[in-house]
C-alpha atoms as a PDB file:
ATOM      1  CA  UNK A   1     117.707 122.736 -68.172  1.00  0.00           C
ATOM      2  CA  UNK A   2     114.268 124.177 -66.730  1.00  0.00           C
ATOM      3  CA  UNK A   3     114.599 127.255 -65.037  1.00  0.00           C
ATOM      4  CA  UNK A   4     113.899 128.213 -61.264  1.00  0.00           C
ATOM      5  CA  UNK A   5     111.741 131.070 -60.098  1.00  0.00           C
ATOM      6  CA  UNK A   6     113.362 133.328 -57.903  1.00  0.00           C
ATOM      7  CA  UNK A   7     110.091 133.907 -55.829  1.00  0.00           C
ATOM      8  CA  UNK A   8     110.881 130.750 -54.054  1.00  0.00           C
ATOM      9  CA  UNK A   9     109.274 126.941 -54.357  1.00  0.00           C
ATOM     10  CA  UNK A  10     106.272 126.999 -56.735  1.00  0.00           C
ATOM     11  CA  UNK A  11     103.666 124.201 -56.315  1.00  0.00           C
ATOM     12  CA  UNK A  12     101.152 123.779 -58.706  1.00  0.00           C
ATOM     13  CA  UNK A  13     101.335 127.565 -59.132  1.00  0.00           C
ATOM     14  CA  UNK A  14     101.383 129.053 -55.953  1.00  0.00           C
ATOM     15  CA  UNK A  15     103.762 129.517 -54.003  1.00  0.00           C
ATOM     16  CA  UNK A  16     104.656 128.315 -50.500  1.00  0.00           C
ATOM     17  CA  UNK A  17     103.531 131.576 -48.709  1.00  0.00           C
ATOM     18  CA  UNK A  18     100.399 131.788 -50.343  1.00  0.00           C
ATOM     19  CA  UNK A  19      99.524 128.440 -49.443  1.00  0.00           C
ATOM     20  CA  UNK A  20     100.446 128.919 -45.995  1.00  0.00           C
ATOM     21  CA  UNK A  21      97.688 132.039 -45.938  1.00  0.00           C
ATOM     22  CA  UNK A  22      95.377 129.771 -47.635  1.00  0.00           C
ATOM     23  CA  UNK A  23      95.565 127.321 -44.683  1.00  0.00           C
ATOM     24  CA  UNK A  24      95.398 130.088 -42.253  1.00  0.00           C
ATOM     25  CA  UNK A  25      92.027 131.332 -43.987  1.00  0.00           C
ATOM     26  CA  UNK A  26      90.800 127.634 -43.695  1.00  0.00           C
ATOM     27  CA  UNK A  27      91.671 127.736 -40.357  1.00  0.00           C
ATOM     28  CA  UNK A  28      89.680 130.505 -39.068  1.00  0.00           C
ATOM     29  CA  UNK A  29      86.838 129.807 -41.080  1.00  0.00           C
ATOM     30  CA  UNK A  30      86.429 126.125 -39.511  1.00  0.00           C
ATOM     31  CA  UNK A  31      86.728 128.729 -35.752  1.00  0.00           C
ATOM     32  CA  UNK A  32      84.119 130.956 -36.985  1.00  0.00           C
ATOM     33  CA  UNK A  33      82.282 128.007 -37.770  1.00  0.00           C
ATOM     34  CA  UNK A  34      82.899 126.508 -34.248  1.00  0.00           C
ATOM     35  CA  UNK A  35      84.056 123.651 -35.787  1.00  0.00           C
ATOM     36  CA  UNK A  36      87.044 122.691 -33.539  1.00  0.00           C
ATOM     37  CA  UNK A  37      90.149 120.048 -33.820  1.00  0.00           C
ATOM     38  CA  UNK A  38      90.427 118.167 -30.874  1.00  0.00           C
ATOM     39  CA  UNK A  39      93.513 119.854 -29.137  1.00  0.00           C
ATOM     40  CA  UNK A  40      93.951 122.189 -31.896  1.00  0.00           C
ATOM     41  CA  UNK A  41      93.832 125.957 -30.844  1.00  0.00           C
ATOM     42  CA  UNK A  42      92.522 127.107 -34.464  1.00  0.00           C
ATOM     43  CA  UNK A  43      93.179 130.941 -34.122  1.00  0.00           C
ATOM     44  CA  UNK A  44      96.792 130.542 -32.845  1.00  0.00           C
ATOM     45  CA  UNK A  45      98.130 128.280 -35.421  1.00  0.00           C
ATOM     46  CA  UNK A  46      96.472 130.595 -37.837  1.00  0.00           C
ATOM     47  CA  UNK A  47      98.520 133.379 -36.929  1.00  0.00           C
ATOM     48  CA  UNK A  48     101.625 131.372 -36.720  1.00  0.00           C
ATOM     49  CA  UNK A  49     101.055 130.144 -40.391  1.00  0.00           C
ATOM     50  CA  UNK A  50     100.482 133.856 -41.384  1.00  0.00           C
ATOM     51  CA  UNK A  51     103.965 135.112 -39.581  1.00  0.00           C
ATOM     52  CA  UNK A  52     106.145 132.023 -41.553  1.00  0.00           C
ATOM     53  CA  UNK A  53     104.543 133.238 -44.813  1.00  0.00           C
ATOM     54  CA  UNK A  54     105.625 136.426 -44.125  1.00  0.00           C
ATOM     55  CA  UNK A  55     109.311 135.554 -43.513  1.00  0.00           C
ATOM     56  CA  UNK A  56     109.425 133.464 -46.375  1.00  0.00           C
ATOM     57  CA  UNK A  57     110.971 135.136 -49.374  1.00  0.00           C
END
């Protein structure tokens, strides 16, 4: 029987919070780049991604 972490879901060695930060990061480099999404408000769905890894366990 493998065992579970108790830091939550693992994938591919991170875990889910971490790779929610990582996205944010990606995020607002692609602003500070001025490369925009079409109807994508970069900044804002950056910090959104950084408050849900924070409530995650």
């Amino acid at each position: 029987m493998p065992r579970r972490r108790a830091g939550g879901a693992v994938l591919g060695g991170l875990g889910l919070s971490q790779l929610l930060v990582v996205a944010a990061l990606i995020l607002t480099v692609l602003s500070l780049l001025s490369i925009s999404v079409p109807s994508v408000p970069l900044i804002s769905v950056a910090v959104l991604l950084i408050c849900t890894s924070l409530l995650l366990p």
